[in-house]
N, C-alpha and C. Protein backbone atom coordinates (compact mmCIF):
# COMPACT_ATOMS: atom_id res chain seq x y z
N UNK A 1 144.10 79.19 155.80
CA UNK A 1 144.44 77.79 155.75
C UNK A 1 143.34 77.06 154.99
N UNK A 2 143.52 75.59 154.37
CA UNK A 2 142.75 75.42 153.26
C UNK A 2 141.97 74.52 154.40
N UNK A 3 140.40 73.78 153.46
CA UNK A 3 140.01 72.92 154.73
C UNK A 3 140.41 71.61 154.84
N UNK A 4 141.55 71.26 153.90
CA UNK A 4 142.06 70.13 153.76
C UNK A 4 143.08 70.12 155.30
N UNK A 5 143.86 71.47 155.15
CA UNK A 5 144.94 71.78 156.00
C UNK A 5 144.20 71.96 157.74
N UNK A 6 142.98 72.31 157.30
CA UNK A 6 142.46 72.40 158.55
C UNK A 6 141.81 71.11 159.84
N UNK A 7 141.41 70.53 158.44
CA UNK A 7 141.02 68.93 159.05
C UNK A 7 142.32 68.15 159.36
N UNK A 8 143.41 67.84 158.75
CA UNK A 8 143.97 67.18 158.73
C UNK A 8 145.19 67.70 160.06
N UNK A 9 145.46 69.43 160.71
CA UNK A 9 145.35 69.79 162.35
C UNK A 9 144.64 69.45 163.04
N UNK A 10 143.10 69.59 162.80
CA UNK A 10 142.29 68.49 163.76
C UNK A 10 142.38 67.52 164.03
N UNK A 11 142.75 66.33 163.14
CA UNK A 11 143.02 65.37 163.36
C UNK A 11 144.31 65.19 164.25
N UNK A 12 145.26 66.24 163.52
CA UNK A 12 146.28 65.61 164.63
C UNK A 12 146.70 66.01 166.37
N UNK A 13 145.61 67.16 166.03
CA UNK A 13 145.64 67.43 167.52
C UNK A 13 144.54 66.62 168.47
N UNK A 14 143.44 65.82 167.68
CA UNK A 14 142.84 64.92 168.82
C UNK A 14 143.50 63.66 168.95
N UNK A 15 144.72 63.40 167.81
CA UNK A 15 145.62 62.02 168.34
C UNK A 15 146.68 62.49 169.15
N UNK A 16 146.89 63.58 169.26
CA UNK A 16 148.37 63.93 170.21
C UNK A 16 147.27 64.46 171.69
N UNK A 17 145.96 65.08 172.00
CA UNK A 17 145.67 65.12 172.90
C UNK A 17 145.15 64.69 174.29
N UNK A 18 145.20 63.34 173.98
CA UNK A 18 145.34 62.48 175.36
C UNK A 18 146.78 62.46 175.82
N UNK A 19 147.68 63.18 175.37
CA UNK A 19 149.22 62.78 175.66
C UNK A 19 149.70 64.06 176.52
N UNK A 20 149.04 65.28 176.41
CA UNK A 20 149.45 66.64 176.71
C UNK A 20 148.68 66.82 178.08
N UNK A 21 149.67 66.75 178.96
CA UNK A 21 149.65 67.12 180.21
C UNK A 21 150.33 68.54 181.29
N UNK A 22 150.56 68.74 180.45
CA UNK A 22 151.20 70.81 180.71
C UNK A 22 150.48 71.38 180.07
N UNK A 23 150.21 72.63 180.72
CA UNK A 23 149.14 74.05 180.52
C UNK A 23 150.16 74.32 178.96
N UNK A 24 151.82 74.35 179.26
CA UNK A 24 152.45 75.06 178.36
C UNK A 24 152.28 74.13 177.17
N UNK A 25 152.54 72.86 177.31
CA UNK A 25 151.91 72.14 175.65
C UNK A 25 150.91 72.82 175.14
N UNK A 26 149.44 72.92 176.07
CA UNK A 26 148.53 73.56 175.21
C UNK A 26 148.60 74.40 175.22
N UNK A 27 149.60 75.74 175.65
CA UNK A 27 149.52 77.08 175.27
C UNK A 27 150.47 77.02 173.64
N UNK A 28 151.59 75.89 173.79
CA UNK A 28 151.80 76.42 172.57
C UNK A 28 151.27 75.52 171.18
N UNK A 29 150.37 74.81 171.59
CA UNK A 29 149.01 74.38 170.46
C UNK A 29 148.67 75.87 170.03
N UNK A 30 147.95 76.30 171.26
CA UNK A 30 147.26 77.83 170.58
C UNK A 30 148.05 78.77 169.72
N UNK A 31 149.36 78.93 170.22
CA UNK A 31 150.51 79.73 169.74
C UNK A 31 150.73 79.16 168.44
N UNK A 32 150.23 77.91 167.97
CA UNK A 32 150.84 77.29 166.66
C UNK A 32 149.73 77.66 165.62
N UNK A 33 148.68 76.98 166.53
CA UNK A 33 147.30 77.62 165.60
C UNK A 33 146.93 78.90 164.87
N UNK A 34 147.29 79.85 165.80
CA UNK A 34 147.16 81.17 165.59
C UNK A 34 148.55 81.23 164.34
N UNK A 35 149.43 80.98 164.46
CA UNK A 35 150.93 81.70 163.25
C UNK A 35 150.29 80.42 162.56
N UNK A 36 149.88 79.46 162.19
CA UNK A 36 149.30 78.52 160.63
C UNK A 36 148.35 79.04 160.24
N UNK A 37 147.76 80.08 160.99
CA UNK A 37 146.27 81.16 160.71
C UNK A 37 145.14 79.98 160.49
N UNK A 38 145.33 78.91 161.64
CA UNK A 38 143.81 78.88 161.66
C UNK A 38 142.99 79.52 162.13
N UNK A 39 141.71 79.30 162.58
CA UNK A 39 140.27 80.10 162.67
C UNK A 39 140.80 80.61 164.22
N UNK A 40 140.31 81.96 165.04
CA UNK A 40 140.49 82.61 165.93
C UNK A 40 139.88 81.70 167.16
N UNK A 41 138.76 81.19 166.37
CA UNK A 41 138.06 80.31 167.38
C UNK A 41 138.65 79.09 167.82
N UNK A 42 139.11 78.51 167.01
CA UNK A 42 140.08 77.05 167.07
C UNK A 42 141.26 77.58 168.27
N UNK A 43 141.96 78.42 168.29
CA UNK A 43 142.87 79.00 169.00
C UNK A 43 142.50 78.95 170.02
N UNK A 44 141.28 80.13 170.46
CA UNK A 44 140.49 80.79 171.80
C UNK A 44 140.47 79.05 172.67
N UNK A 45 140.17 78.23 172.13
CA UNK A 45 139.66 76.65 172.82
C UNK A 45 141.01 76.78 173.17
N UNK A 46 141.93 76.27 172.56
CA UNK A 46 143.58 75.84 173.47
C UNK A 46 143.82 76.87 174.25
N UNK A 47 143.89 77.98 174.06
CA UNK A 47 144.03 79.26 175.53
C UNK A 47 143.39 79.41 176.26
N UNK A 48 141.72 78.60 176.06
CA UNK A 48 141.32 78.32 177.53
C UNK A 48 141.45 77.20 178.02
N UNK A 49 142.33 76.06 177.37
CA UNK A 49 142.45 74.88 178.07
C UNK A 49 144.00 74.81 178.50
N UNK A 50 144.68 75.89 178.05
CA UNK A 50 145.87 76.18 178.73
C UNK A 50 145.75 76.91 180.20
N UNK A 51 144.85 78.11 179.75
CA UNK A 51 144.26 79.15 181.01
C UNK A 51 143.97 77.89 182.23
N UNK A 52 143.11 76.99 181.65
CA UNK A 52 142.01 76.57 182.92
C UNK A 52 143.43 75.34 183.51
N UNK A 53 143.90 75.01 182.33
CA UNK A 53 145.30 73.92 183.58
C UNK A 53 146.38 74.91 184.30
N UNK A 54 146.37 75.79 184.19
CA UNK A 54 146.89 77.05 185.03
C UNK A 54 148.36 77.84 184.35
N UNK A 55 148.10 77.61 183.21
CA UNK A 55 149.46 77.93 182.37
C UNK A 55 148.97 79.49 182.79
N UNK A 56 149.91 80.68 183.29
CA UNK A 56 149.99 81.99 183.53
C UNK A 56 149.83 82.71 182.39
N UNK A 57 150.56 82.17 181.26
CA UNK A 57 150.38 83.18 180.02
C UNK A 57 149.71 83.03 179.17
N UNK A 58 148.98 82.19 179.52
CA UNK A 58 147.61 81.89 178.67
C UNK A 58 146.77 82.47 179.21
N UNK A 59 146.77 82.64 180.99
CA UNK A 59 145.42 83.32 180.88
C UNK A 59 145.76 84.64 181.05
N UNK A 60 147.27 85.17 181.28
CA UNK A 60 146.75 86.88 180.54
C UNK A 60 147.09 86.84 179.38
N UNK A 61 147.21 86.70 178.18
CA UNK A 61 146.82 86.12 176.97
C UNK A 61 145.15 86.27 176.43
N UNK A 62 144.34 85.18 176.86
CA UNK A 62 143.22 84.96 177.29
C UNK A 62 142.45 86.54 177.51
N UNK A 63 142.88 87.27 178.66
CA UNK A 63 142.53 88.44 179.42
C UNK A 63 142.40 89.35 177.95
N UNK A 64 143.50 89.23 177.29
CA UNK A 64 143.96 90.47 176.18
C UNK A 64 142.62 90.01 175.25
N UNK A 65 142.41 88.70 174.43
CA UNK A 65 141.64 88.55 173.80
C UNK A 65 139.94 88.70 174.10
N UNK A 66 139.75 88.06 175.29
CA UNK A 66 138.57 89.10 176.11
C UNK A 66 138.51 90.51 176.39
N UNK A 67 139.42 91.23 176.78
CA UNK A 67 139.70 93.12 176.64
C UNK A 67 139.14 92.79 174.89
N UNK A 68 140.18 92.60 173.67
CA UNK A 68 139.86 93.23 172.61
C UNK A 68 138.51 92.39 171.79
N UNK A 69 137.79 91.84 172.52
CA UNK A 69 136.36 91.23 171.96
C UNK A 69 136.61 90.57 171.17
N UNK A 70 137.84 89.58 171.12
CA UNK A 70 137.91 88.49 169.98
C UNK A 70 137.47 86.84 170.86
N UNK A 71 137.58 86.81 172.25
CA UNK A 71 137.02 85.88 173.04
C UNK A 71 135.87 86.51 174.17
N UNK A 72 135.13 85.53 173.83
CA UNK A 72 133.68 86.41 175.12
C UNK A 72 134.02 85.74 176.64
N UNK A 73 133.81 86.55 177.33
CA UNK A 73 134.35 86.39 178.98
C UNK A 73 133.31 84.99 179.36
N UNK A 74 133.86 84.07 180.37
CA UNK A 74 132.96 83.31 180.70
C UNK A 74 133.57 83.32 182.33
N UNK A 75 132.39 82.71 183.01
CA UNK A 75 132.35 83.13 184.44
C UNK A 75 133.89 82.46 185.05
N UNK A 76 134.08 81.70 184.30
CA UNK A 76 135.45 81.00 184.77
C UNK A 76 136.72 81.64 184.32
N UNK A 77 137.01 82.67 183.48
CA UNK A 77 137.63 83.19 183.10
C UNK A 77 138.75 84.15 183.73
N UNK A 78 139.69 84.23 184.04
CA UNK A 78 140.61 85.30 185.00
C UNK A 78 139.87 86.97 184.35
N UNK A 79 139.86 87.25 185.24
CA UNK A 79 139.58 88.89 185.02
C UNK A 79 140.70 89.79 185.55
């Protein structure tokens, strides 16, 4: 993704994110992020802010990307 394309998702996900109140909104932020191929890291943030509002498939989701070392485990993390 270019960094034009990248800023201009940032932007619109900090004007739509005071509005998102379901785990599943922000699971499928992450789900969107990841297929527009932004950065792995940009993603990992919405699947743990899906994980931590208790969306289920975010955090085994979450689990998979911690197993394959693309997210580092943090103490809050489902194991």
């Amino acid at each position: 993704m270019s960094d034009n394309t990248d800023a201009a998702l940032f932007e619109l996900l900090a004007v739509i994110q005071p509005h998102i109140t379901d785990g599943a909104e922000v699971r499928r932020i992450a789900e969107l992020l990841e297929q527009l191929g932004s950065t792995m890291e940009a993603a990992v943030i919405w699947w743990r802010r899906a994980a931590d509002m208790g969306d289920a498939d975010a955090k085994d989701y979450l689990s998979v990307l911690i197993d394959e070392g693309i997210a580092e485990r943090r103490p809050t993390d489902p194991t």
